[in-house]
N, C-alpha and C. Protein backbone atom coordinates (compact mmCIF):
# COMPACT_ATOMS: atom_id res chain seq x y z
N UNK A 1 175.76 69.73 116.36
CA UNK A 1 175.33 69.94 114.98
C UNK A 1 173.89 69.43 114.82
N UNK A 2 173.39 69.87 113.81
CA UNK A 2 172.11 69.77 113.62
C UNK A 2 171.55 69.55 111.94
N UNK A 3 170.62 68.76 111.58
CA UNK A 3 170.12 69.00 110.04
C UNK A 3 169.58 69.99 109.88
N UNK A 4 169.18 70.46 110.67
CA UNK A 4 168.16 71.56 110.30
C UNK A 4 168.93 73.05 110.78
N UNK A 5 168.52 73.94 109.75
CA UNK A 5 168.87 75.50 109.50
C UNK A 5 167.75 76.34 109.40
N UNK A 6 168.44 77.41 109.57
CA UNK A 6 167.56 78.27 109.48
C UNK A 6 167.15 79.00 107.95
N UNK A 7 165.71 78.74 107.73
CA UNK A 7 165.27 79.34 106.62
C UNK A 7 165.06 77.63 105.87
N UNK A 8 165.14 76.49 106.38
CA UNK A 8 164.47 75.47 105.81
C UNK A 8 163.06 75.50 105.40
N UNK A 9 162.42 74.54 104.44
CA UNK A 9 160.81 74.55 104.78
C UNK A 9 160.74 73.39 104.69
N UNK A 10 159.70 72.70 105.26
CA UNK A 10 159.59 71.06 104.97
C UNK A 10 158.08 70.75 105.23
N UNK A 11 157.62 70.03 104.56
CA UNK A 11 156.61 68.62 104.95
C UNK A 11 156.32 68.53 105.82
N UNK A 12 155.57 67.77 106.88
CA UNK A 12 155.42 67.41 107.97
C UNK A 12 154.39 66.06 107.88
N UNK A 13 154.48 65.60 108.78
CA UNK A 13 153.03 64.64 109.17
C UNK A 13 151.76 65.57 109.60
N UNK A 14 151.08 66.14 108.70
CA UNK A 14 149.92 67.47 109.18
C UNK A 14 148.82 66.65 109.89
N UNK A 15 147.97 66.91 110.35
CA UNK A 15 146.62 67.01 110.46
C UNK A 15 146.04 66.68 109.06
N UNK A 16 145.22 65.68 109.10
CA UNK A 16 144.58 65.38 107.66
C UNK A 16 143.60 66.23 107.34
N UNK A 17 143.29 67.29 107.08
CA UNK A 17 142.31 68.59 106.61
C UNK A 17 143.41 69.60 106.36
N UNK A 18 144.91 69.21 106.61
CA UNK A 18 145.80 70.26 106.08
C UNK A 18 147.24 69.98 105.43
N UNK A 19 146.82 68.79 104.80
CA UNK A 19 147.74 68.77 104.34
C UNK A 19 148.91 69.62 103.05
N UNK A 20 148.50 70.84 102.90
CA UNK A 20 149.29 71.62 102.19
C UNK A 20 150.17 72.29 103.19
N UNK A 21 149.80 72.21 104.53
CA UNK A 21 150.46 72.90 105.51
C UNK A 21 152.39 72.68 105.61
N UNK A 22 152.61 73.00 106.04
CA UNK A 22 154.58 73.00 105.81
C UNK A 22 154.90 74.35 106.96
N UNK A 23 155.98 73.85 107.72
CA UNK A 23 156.83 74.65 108.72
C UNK A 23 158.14 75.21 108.30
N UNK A 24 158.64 76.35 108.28
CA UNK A 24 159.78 77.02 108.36
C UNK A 24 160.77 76.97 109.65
N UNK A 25 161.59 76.72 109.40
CA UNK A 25 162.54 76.97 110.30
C UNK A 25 163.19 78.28 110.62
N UNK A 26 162.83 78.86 111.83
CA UNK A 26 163.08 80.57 112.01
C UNK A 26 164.23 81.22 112.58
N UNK A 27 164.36 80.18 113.77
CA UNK A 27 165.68 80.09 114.45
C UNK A 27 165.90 79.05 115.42
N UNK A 28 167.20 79.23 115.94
CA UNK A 28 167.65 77.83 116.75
C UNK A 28 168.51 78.64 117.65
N UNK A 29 168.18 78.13 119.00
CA UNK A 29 168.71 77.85 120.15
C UNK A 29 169.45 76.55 120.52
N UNK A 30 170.46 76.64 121.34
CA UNK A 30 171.43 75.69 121.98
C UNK A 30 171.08 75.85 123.75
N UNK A 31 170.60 74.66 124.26
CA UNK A 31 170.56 74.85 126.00
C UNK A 31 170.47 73.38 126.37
N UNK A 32 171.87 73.61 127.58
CA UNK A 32 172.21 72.71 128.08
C UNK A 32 171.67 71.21 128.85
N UNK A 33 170.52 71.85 129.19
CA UNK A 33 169.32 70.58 129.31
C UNK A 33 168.73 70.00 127.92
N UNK A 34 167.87 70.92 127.02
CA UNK A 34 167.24 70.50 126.27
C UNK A 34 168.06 70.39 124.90
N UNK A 35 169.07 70.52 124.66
CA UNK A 35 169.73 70.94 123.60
C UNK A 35 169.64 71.80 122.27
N UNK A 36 169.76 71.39 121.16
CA UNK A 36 169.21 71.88 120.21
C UNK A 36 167.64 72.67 120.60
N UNK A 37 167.25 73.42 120.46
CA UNK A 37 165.77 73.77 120.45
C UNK A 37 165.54 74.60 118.89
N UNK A 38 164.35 73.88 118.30
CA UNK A 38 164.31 74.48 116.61
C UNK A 38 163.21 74.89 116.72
N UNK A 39 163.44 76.66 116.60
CA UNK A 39 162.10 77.35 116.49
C UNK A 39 161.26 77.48 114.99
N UNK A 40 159.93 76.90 114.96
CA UNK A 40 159.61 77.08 113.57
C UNK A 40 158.00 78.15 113.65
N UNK A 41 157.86 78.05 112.37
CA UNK A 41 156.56 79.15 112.08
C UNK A 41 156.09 77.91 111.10
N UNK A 42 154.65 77.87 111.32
CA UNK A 42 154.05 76.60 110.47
C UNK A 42 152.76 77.37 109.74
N UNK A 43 153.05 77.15 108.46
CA UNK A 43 151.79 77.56 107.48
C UNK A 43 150.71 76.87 107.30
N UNK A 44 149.66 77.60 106.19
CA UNK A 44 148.40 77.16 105.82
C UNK A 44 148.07 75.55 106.89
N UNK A 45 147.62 76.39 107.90
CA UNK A 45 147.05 75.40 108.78
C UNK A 45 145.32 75.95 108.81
N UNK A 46 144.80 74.99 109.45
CA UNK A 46 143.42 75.07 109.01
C UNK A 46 142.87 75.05 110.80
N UNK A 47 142.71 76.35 111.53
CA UNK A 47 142.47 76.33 113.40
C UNK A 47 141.09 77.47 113.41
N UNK A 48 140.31 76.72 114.11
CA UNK A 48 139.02 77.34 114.26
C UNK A 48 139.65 78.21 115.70
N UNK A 49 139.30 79.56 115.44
CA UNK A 49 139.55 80.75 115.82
C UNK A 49 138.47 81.78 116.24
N UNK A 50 137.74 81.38 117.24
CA UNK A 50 136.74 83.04 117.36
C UNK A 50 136.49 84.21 117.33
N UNK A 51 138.39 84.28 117.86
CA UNK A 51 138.36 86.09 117.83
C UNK A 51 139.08 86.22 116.37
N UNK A 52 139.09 85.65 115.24
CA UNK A 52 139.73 85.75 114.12
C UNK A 52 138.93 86.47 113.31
N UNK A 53 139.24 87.00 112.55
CA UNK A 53 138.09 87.78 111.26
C UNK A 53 137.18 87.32 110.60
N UNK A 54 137.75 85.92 110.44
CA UNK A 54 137.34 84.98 109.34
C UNK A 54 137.17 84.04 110.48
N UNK A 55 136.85 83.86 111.23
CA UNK A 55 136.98 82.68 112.44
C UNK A 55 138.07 81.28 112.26
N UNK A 56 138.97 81.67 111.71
CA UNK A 56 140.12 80.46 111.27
C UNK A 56 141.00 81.60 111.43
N UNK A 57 142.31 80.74 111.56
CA UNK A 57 143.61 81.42 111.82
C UNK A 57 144.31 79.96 111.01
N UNK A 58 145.05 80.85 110.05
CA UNK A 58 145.93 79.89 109.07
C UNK A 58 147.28 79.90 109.21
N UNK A 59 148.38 80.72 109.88
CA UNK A 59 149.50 79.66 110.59
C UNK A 59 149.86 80.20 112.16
N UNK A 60 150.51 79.82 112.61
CA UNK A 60 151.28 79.65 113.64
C UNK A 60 152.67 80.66 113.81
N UNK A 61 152.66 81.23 114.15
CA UNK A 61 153.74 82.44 114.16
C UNK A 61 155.21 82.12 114.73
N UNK A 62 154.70 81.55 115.81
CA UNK A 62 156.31 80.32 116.75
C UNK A 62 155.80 79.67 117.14
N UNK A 63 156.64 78.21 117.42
CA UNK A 63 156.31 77.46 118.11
C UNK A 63 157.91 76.19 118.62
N UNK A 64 158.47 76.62 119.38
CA UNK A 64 159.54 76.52 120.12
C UNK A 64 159.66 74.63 119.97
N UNK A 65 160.80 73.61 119.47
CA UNK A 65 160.66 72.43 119.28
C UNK A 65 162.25 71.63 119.66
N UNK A 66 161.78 70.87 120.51
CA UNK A 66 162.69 69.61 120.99
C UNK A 66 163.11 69.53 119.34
N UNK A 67 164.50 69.23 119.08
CA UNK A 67 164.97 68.73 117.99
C UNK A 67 164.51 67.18 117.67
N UNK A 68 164.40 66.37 118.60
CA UNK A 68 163.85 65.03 118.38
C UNK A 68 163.09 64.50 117.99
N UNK A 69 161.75 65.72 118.74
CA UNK A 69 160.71 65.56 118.40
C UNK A 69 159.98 65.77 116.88
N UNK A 70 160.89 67.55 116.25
CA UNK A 70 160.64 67.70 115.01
C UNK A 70 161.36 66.69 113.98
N UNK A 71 162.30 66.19 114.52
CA UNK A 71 162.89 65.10 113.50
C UNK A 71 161.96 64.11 113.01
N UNK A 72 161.07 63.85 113.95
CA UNK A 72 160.11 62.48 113.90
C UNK A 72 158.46 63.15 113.40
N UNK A 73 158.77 64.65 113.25
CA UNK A 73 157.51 65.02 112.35
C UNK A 73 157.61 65.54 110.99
N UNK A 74 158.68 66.13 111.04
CA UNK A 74 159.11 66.37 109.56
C UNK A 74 159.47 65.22 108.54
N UNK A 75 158.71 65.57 107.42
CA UNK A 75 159.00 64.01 106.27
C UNK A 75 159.69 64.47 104.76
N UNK A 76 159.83 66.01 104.20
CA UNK A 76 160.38 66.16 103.49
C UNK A 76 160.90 67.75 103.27
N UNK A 77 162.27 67.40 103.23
CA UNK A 77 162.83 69.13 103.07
C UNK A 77 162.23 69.91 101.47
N UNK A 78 161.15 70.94 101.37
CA UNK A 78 161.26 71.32 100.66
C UNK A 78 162.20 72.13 99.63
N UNK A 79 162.34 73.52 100.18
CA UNK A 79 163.12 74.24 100.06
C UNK A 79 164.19 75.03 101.07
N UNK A 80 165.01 75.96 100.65
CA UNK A 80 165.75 76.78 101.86
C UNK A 80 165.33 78.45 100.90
N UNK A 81 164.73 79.02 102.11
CA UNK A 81 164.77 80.19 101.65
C UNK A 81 165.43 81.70 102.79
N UNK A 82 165.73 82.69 102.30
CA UNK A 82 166.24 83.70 102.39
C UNK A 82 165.48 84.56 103.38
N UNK A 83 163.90 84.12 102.92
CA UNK A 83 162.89 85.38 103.47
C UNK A 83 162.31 84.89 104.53
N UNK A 84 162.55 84.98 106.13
CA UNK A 84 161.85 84.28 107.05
C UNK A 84 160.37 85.20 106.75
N UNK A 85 159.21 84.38 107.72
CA UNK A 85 158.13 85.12 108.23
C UNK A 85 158.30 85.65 109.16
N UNK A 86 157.23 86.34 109.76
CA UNK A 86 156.87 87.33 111.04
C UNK A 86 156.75 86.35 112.02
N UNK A 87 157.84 86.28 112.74
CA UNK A 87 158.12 85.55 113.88
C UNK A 87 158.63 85.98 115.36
N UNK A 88 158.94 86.95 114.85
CA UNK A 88 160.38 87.59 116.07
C UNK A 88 159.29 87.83 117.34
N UNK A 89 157.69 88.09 117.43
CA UNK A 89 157.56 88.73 118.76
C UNK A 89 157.06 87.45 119.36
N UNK A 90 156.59 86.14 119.20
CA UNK A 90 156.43 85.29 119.47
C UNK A 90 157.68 84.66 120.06
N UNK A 91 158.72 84.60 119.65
CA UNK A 91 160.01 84.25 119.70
C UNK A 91 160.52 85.26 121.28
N UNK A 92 160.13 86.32 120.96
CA UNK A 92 161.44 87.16 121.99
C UNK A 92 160.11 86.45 123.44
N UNK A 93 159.05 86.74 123.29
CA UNK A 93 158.24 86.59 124.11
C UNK A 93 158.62 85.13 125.10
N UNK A 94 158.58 84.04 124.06
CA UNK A 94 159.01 82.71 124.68
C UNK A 94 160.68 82.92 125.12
N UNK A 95 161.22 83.47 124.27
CA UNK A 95 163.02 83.83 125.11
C UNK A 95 163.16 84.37 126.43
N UNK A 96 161.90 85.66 126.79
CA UNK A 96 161.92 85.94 128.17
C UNK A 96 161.22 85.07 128.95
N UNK A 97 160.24 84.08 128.59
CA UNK A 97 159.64 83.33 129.78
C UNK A 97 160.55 81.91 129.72
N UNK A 98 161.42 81.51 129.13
CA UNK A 98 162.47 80.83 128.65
C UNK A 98 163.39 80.89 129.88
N UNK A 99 164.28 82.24 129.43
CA UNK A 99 164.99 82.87 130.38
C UNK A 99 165.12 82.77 131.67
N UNK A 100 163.19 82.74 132.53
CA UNK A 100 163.25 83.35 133.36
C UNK A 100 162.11 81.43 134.20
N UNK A 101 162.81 80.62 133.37
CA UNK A 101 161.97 79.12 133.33
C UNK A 101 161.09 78.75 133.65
N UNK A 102 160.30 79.71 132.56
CA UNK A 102 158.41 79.27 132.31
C UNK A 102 158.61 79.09 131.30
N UNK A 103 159.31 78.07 130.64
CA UNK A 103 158.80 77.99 129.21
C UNK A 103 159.83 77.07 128.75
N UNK A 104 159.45 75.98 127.65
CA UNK A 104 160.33 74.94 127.67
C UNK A 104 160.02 74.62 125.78
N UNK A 105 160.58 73.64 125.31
CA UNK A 105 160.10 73.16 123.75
C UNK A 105 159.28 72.12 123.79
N UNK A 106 158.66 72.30 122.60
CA UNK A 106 157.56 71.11 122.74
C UNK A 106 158.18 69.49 122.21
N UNK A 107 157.45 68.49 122.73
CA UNK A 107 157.99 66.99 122.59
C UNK A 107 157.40 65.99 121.95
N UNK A 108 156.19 66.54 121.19
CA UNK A 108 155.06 65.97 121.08
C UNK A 108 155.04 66.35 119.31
N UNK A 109 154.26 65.77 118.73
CA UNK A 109 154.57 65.97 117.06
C UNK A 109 153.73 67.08 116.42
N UNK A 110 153.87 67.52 115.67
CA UNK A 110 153.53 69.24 115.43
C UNK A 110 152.54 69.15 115.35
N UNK A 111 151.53 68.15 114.52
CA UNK A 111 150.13 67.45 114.11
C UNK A 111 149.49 67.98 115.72
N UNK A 112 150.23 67.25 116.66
CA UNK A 112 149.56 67.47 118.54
C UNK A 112 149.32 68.81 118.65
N UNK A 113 150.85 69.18 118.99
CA UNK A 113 150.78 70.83 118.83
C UNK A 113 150.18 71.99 118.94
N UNK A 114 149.86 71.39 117.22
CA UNK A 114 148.30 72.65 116.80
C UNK A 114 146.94 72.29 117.30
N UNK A 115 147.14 70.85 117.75
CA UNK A 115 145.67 70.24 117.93
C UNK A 115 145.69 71.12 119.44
N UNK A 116 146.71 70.95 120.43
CA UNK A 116 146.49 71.96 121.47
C UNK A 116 146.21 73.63 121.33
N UNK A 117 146.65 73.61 120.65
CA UNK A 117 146.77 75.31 120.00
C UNK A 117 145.11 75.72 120.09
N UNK A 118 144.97 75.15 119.04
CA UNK A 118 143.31 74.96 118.46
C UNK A 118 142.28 75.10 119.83
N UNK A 119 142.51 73.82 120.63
CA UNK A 119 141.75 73.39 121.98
C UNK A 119 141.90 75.06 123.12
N UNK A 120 142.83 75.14 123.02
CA UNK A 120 143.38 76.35 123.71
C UNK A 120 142.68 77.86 123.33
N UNK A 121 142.54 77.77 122.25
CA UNK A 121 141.99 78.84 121.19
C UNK A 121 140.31 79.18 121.39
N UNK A 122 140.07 77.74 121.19
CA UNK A 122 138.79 77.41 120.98
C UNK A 122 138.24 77.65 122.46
């Protein structure tokens, strides 16, 4: 069992330049090593982006999470809603390199995360 569902939104410990930012919960996986794995989509984030339109990219589409780890970044359940975001090709994408074990959840606090995201991007 788990606190977290699908279609949660919550709080987080952000990055201080984003703090309006907040993650959805999209879906959840069960695996026998890592257990729980809670896939979320994280909003109004603030990531310098080159190939972007606007050179920023404002959320995160998936991002695959150790249950432990999001426990210790999330700080308040907002709401539960009905309407996920656009998540699914990010998702199936990490399910086949998942699958096929290139690909694992992250352990590190979402704040890190994006800061890799960003570095990666950039």
């Amino acid at each position: 069992m788990t606190e977290f569902s699908i279609g949660q939104v919550w709080k987080y410990k952000a990055r201080p330049h984003e703090g309006a930012s907040k993650i959805t919960i999209v879906a959840i996986d069960t695996d026998a090593e890592l257990g729980n794995i809670i896939h979320i989509y994280v909003s109004d984030v603030d990531i310098d982006n080159p190939g972007a339109p606007q050179g920023k990219t404002s959320f995160i589409g998936h991002l695959p999470y150790a249950e432990d780890a999001l426990r210790d970044s999330v700080t308040e359940l907002i709401e539960s809603t009905g309407t996920l975001p656009n998540f699914e090709d990010g998702y199936r994408l990490w399910k086949m390199a998942f699958e096929d074990g290139e690909a694992g959840a992250f352990d590190v606090s979402v704040a890190e995360a994006i800061a890799g995201v960003e570095e990666t991007i950039g």
